[in-house]
ModelCIF file with pLDDT and N, C-alpha, C, O atoms, coordinates in Angstrom:
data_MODEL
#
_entry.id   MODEL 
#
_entity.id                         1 
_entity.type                       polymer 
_entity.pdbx_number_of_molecules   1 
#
_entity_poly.entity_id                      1 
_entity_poly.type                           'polypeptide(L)' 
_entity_poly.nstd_linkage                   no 
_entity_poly.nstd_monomer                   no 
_entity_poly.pdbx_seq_one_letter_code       
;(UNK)(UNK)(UNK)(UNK)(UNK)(UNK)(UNK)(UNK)(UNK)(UNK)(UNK)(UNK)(UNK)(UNK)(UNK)(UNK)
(UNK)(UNK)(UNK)(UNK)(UNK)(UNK)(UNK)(UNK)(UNK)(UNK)(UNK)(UNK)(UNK)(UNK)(UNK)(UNK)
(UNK)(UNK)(UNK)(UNK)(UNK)(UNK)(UNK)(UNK)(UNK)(UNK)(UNK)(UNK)(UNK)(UNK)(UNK)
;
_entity_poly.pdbx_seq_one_letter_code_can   XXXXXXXXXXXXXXXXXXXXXXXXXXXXXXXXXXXXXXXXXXXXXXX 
_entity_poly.pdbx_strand_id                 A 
#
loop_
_entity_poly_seq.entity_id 
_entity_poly_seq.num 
_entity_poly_seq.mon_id 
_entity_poly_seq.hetero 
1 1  UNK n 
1 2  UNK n 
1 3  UNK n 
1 4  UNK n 
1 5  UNK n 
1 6  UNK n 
1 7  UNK n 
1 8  UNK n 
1 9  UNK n 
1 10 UNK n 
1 11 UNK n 
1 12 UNK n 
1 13 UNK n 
1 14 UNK n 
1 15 UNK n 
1 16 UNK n 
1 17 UNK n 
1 18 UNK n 
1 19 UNK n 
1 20 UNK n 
1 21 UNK n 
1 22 UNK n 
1 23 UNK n 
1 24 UNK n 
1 25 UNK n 
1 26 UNK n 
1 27 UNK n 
1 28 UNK n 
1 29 UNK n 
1 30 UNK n 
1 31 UNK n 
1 32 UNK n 
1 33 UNK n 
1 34 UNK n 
1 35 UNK n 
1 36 UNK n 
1 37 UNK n 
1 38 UNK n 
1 39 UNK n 
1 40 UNK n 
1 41 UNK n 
1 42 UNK n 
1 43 UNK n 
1 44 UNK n 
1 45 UNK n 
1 46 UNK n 
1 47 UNK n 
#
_struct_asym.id          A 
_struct_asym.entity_id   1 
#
loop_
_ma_qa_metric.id 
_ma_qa_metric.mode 
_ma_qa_metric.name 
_ma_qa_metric.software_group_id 
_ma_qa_metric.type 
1 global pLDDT . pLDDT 
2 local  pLDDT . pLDDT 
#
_ma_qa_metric_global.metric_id      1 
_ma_qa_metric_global.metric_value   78.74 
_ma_qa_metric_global.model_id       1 
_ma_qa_metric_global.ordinal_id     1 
#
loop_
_ma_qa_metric_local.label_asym_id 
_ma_qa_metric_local.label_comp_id 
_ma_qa_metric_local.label_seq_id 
_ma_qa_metric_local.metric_id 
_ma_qa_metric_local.metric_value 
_ma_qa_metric_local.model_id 
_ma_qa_metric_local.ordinal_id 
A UNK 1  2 82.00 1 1  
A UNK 2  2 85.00 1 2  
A UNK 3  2 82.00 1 3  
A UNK 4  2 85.00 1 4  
A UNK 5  2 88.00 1 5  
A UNK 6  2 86.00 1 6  
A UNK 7  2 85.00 1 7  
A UNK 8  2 85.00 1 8  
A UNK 9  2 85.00 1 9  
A UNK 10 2 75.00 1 10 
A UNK 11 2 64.00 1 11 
A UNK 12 2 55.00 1 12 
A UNK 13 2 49.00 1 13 
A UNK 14 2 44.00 1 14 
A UNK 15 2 43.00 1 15 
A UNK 16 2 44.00 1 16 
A UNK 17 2 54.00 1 17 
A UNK 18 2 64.00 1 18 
A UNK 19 2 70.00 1 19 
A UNK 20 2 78.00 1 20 
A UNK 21 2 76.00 1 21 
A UNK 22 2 76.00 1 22 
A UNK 23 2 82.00 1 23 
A UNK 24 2 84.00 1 24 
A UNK 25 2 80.00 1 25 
A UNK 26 2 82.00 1 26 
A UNK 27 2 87.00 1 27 
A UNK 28 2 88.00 1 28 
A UNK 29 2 82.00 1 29 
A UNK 30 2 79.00 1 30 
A UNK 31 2 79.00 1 31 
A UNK 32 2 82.00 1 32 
A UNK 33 2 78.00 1 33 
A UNK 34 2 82.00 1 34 
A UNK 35 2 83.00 1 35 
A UNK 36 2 83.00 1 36 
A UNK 37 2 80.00 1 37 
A UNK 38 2 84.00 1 38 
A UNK 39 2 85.00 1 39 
A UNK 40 2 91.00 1 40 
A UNK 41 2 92.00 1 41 
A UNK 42 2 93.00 1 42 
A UNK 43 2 94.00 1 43 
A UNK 44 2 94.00 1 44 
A UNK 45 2 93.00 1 45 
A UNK 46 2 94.00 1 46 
A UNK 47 2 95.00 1 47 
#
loop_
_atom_site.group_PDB 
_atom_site.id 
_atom_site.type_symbol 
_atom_site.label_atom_id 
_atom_site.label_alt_id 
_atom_site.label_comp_id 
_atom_site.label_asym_id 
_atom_site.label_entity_id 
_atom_site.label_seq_id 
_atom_site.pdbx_PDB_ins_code 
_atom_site.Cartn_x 
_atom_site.Cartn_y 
_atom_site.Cartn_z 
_atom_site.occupancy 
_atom_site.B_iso_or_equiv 
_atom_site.pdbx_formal_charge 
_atom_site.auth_seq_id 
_atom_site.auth_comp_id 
_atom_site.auth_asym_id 
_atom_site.auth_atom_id 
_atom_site.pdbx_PDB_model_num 
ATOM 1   N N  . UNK A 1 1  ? 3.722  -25.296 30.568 1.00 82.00 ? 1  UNK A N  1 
ATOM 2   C CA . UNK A 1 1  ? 2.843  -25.141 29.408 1.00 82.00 ? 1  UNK A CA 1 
ATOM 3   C C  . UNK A 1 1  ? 1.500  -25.830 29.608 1.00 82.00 ? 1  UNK A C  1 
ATOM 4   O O  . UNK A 1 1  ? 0.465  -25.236 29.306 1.00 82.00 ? 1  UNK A O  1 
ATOM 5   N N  . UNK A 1 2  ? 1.484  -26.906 30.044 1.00 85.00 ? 2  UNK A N  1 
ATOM 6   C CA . UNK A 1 2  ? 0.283  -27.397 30.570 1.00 85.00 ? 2  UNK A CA 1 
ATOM 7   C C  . UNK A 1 2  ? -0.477 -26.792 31.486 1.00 85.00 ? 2  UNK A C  1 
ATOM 8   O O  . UNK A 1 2  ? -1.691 -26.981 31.404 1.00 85.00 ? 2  UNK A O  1 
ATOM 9   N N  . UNK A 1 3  ? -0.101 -26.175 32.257 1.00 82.00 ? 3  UNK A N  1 
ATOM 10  C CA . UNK A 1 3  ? -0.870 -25.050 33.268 1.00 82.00 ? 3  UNK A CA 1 
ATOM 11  C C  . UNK A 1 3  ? -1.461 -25.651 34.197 1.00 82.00 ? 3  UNK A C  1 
ATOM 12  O O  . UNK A 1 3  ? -2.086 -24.902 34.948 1.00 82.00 ? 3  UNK A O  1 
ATOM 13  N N  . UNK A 1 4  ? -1.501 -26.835 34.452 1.00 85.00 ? 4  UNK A N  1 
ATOM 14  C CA . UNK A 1 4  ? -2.489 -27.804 35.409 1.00 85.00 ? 4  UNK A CA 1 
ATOM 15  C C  . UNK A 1 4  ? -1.888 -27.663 37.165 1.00 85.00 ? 4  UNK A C  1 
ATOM 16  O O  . UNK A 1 4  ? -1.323 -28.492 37.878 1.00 85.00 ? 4  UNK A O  1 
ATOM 17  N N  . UNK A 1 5  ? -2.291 -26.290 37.413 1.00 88.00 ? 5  UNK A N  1 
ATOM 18  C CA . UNK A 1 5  ? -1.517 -25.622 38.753 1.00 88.00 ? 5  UNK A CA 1 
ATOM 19  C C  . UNK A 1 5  ? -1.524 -24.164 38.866 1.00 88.00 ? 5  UNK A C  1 
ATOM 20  O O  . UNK A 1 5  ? -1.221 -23.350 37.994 1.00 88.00 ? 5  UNK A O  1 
ATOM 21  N N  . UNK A 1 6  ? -1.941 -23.935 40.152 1.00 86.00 ? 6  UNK A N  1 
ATOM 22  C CA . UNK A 1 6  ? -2.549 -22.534 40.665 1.00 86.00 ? 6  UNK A CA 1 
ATOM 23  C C  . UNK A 1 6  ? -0.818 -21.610 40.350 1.00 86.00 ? 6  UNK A C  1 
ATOM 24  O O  . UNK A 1 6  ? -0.617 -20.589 39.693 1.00 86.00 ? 6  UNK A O  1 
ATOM 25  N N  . UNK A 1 7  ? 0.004  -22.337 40.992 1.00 85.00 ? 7  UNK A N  1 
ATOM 26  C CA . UNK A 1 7  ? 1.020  -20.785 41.346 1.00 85.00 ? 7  UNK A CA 1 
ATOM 27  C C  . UNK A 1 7  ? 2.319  -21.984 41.292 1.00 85.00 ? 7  UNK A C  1 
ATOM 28  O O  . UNK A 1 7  ? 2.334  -23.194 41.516 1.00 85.00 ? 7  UNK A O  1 
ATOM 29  N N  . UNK A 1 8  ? 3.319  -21.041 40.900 1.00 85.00 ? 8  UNK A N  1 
ATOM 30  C CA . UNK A 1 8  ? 4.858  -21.465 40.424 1.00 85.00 ? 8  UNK A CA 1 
ATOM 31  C C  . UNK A 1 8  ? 5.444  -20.769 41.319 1.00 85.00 ? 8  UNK A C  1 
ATOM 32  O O  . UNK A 1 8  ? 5.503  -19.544 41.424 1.00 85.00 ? 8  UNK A O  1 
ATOM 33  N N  . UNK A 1 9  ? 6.093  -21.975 42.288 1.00 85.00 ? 9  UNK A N  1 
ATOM 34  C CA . UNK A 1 9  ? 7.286  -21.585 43.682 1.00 85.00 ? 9  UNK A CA 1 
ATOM 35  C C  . UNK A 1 9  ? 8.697  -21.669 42.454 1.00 85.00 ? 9  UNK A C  1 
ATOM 36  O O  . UNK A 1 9  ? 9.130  -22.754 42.065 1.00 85.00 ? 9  UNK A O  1 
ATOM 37  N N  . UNK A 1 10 ? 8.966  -21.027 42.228 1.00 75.00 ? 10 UNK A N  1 
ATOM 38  C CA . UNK A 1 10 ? 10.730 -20.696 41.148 1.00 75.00 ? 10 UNK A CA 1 
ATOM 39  C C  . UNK A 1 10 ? 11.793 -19.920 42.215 1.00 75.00 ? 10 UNK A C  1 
ATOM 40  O O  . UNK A 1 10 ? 11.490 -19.352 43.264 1.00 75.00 ? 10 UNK A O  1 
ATOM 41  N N  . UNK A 1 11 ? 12.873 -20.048 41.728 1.00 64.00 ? 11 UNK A N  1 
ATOM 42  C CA . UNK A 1 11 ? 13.927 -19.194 41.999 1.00 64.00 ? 11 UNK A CA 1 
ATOM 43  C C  . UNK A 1 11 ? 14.616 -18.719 40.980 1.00 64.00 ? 11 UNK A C  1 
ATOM 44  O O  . UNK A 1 11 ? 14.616 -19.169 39.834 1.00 64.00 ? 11 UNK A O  1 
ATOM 45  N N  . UNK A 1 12 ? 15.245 -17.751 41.415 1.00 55.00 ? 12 UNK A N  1 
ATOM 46  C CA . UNK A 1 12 ? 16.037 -17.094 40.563 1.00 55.00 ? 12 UNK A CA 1 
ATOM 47  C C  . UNK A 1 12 ? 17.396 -16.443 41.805 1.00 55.00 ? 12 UNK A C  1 
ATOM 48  O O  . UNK A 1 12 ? 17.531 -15.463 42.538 1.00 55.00 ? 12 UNK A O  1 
ATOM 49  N N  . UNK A 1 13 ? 18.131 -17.600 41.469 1.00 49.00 ? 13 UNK A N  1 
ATOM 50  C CA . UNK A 1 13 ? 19.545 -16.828 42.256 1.00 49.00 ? 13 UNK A CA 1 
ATOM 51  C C  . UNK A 1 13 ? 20.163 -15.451 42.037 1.00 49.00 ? 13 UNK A C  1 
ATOM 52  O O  . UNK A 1 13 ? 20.350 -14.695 41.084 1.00 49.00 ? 13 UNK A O  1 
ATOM 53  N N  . UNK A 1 14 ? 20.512 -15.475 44.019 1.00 44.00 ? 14 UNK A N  1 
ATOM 54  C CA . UNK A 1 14 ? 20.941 -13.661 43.976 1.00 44.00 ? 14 UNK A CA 1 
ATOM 55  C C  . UNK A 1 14 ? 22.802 -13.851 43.646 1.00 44.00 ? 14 UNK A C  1 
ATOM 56  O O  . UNK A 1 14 ? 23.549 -12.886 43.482 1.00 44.00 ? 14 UNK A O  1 
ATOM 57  N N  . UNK A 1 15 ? 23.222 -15.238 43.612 1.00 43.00 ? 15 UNK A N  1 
ATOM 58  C CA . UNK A 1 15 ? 24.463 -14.861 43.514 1.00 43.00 ? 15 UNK A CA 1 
ATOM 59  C C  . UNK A 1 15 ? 24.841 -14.340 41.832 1.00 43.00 ? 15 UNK A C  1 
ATOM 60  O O  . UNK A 1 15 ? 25.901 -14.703 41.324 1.00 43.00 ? 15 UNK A O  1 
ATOM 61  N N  . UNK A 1 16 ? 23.963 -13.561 41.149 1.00 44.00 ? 16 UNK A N  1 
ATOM 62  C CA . UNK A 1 16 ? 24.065 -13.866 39.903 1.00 44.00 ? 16 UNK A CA 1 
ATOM 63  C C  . UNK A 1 16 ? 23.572 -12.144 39.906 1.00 44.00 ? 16 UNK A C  1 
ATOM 64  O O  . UNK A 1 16 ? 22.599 -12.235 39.157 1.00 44.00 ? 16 UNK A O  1 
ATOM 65  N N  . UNK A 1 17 ? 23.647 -10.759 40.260 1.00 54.00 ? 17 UNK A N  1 
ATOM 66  C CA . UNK A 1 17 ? 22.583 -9.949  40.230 1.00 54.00 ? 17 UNK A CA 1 
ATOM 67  C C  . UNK A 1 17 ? 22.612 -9.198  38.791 1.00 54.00 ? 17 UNK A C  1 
ATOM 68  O O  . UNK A 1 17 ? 22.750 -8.059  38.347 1.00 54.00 ? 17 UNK A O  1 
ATOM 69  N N  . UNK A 1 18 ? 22.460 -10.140 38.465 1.00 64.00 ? 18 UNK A N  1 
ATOM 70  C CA . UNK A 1 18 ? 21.692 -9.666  36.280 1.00 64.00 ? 18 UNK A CA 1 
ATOM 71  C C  . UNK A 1 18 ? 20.201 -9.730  36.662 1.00 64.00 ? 18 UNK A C  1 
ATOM 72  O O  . UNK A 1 18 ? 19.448 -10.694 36.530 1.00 64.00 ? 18 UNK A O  1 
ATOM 73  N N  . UNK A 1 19 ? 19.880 -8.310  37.245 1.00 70.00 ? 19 UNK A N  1 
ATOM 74  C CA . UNK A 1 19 ? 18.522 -7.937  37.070 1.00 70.00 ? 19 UNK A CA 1 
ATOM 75  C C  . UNK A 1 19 ? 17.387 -8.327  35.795 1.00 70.00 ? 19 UNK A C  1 
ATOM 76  O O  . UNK A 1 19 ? 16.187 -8.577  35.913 1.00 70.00 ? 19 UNK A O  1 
ATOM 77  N N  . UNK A 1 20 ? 18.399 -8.270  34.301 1.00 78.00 ? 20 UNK A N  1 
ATOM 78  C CA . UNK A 1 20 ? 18.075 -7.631  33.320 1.00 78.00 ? 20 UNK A CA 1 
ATOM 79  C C  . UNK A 1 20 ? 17.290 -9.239  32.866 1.00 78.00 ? 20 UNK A C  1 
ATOM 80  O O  . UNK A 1 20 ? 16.305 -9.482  32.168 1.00 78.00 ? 20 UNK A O  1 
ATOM 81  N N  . UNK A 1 21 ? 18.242 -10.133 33.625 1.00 76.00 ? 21 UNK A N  1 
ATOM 82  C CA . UNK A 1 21 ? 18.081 -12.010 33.217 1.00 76.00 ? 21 UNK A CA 1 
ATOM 83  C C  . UNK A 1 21 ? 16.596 -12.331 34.249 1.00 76.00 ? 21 UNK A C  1 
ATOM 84  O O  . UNK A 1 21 ? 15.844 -13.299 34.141 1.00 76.00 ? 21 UNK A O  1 
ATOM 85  N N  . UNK A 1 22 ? 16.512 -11.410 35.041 1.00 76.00 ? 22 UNK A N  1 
ATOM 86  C CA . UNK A 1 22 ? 15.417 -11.732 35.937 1.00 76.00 ? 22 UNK A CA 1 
ATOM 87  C C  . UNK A 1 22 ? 13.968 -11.480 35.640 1.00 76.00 ? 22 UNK A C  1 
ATOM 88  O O  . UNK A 1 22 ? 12.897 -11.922 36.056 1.00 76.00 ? 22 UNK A O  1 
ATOM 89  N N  . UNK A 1 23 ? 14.371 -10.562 34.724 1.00 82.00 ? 23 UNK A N  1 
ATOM 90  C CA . UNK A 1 23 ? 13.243 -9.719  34.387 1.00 82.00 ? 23 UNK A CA 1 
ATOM 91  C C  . UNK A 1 23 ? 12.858 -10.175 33.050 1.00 82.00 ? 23 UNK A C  1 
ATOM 92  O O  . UNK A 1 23 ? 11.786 -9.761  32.608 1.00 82.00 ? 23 UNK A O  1 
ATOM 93  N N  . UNK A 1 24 ? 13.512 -10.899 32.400 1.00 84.00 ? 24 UNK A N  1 
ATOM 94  C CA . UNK A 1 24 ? 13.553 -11.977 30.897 1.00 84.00 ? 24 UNK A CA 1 
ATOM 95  C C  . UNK A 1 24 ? 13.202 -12.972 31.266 1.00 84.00 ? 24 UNK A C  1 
ATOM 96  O O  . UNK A 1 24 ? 13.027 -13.807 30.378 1.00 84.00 ? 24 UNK A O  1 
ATOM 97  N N  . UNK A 1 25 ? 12.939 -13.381 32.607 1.00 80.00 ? 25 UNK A N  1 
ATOM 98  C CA . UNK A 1 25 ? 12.323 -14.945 32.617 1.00 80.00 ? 25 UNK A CA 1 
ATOM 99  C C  . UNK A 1 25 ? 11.524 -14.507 33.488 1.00 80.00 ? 25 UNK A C  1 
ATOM 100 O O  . UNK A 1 25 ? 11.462 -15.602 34.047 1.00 80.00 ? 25 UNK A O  1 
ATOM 101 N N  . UNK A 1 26 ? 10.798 -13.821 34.154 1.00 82.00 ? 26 UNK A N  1 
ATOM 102 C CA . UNK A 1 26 ? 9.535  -13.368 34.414 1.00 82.00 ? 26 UNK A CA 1 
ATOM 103 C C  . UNK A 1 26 ? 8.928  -13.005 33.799 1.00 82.00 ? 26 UNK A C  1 
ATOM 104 O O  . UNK A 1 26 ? 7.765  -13.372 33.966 1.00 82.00 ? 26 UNK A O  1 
ATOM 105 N N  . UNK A 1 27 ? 9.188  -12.064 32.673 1.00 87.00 ? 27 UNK A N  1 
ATOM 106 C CA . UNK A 1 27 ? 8.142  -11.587 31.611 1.00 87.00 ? 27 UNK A CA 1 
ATOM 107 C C  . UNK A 1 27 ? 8.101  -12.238 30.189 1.00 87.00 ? 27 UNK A C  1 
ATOM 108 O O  . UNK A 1 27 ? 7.107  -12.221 29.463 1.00 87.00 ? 27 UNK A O  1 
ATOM 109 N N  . UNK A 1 28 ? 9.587  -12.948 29.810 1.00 88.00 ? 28 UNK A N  1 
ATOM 110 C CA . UNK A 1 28 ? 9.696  -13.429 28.305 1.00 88.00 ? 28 UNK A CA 1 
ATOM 111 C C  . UNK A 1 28 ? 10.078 -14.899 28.414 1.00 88.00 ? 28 UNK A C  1 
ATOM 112 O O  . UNK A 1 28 ? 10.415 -15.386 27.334 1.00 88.00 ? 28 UNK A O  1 
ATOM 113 N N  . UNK A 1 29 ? 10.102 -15.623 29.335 1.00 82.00 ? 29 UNK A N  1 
ATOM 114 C CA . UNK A 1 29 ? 10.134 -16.739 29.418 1.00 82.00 ? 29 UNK A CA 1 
ATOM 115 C C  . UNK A 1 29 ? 8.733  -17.710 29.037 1.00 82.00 ? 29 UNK A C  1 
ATOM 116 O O  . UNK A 1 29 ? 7.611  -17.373 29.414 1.00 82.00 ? 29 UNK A O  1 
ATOM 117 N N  . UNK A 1 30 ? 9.000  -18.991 28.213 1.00 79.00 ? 30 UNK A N  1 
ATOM 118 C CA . UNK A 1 30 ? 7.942  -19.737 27.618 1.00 79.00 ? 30 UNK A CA 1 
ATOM 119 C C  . UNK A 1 30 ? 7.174  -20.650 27.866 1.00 79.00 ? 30 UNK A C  1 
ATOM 120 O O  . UNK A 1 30 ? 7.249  -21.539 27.017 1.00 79.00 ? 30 UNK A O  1 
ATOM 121 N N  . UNK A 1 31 ? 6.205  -20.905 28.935 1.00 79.00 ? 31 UNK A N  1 
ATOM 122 C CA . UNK A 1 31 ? 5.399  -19.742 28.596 1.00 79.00 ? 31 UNK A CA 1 
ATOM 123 C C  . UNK A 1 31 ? 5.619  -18.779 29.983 1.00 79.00 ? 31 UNK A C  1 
ATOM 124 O O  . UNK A 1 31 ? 6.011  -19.363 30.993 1.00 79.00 ? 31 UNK A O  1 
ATOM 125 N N  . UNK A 1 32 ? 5.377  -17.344 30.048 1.00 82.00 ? 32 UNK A N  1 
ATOM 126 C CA . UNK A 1 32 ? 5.828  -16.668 31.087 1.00 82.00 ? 32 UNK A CA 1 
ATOM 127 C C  . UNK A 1 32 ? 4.970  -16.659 32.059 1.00 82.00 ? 32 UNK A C  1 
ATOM 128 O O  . UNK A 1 32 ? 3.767  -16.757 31.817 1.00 82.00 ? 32 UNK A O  1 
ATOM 129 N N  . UNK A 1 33 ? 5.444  -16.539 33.313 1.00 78.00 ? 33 UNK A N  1 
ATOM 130 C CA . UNK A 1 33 ? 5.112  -16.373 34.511 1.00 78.00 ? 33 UNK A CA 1 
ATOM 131 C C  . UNK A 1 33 ? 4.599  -15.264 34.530 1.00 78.00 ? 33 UNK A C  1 
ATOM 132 O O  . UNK A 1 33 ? 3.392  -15.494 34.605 1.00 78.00 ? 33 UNK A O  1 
ATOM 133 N N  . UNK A 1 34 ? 4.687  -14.654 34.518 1.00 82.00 ? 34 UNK A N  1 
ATOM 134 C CA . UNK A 1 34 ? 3.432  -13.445 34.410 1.00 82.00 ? 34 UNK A CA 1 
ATOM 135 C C  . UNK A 1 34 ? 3.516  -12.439 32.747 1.00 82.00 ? 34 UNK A C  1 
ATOM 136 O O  . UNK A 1 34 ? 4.367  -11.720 32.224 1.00 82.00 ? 34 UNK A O  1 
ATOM 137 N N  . UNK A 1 35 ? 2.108  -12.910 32.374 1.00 83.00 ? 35 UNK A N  1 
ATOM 138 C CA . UNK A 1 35 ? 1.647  -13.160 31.202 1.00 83.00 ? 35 UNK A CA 1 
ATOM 139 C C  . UNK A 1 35 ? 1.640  -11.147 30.818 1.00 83.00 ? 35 UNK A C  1 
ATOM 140 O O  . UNK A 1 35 ? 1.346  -10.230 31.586 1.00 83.00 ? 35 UNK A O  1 
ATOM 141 N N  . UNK A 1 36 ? 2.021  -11.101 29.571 1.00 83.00 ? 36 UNK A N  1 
ATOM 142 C CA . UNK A 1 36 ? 2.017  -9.554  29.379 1.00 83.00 ? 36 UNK A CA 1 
ATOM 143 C C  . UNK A 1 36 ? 0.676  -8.954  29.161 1.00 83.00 ? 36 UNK A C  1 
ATOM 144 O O  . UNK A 1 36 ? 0.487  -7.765  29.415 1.00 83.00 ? 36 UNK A O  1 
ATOM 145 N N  . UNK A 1 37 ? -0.346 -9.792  28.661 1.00 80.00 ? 37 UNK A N  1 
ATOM 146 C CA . UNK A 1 37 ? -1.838 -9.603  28.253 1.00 80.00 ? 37 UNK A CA 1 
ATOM 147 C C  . UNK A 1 37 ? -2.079 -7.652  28.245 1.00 80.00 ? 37 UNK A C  1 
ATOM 148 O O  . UNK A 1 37 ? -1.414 -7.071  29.103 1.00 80.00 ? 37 UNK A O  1 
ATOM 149 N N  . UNK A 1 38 ? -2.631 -7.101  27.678 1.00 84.00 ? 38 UNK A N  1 
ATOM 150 C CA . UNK A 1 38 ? -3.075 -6.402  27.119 1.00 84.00 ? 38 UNK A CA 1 
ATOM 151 C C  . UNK A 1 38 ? -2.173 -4.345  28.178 1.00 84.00 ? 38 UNK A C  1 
ATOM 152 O O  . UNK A 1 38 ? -2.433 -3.143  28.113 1.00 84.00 ? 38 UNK A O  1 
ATOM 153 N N  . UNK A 1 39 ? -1.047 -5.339  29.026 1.00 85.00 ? 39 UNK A N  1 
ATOM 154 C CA . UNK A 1 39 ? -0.264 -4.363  29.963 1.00 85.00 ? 39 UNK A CA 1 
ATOM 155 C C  . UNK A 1 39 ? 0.983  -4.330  28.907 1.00 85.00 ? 39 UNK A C  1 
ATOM 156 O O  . UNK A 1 39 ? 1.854  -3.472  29.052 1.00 85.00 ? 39 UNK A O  1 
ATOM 157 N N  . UNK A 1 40 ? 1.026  -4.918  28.249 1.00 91.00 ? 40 UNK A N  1 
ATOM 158 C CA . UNK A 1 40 ? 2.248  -4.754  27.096 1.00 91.00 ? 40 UNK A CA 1 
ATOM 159 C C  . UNK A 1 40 ? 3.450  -4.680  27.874 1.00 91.00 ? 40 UNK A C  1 
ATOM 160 O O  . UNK A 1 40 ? 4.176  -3.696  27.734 1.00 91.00 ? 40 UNK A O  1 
ATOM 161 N N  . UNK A 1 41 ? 3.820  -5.798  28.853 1.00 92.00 ? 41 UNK A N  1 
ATOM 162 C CA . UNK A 1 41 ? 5.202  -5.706  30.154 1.00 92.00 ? 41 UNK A CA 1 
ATOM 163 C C  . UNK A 1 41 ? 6.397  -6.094  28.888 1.00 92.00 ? 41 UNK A C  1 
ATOM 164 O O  . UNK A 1 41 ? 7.534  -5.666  29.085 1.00 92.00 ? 41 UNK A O  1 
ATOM 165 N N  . UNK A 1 42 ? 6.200  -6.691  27.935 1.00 93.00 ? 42 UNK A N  1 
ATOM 166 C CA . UNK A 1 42 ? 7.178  -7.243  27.399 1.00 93.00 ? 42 UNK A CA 1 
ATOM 167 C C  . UNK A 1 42 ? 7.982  -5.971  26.391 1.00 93.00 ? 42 UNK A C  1 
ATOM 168 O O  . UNK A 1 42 ? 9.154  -5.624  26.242 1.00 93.00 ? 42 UNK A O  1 
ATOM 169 N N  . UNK A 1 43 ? 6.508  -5.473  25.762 1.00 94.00 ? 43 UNK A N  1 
ATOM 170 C CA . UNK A 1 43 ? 7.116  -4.284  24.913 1.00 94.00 ? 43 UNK A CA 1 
ATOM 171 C C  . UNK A 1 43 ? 7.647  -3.112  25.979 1.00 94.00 ? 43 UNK A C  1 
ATOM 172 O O  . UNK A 1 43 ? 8.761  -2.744  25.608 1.00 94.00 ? 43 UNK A O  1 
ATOM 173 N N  . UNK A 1 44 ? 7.328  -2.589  26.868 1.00 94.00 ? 44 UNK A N  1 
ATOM 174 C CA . UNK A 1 44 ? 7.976  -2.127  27.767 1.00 94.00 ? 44 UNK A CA 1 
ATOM 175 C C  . UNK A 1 44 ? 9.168  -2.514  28.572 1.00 94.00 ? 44 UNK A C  1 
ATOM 176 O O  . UNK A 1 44 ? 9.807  -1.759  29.306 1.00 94.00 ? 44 UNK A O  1 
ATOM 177 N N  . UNK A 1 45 ? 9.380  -3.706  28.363 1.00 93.00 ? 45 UNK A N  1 
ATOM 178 C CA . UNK A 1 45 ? 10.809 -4.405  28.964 1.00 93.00 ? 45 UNK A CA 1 
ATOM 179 C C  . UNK A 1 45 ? 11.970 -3.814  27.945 1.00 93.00 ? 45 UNK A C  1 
ATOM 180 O O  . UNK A 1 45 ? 13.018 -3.293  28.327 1.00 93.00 ? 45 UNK A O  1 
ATOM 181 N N  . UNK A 1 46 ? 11.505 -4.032  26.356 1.00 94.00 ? 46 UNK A N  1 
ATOM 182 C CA . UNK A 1 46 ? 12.171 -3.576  25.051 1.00 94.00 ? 46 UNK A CA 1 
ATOM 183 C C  . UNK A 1 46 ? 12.441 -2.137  25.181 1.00 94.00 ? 46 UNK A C  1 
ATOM 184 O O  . UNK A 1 46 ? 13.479 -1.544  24.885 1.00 94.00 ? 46 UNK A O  1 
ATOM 185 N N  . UNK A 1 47 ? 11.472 -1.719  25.613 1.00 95.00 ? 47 UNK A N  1 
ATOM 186 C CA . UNK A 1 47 ? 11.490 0.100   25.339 1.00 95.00 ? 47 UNK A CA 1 
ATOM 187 C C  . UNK A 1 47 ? 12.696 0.679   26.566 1.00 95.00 ? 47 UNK A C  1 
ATOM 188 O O  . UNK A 1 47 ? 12.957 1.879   26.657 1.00 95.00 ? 47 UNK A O  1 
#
């Protein structure tokens, strides 16, 4: 949340393959790693 940093080294384990959990903390996680801004990734995650 502070943002004080270029780029976020994360993982997300493969022994787990819930695509659906991967794709909820890349796009809807707080605050998200890649931001939905005006591409609407989140309402399209919903749809």
């Amino acid at each position: 949340r502070e943002g004080e940093f270029d780029f976020y080294a994360g993982s997300v384990g493969v022994s787990d393959p819930n695509y659906d959990g991967a794709i909820s903390y890349l796009f809807e996680f707080d605050p998200p790693p890649i931001p939905s801004g005006n591409e609407n990734y989140v309402v399209r995650i919903a749809e």
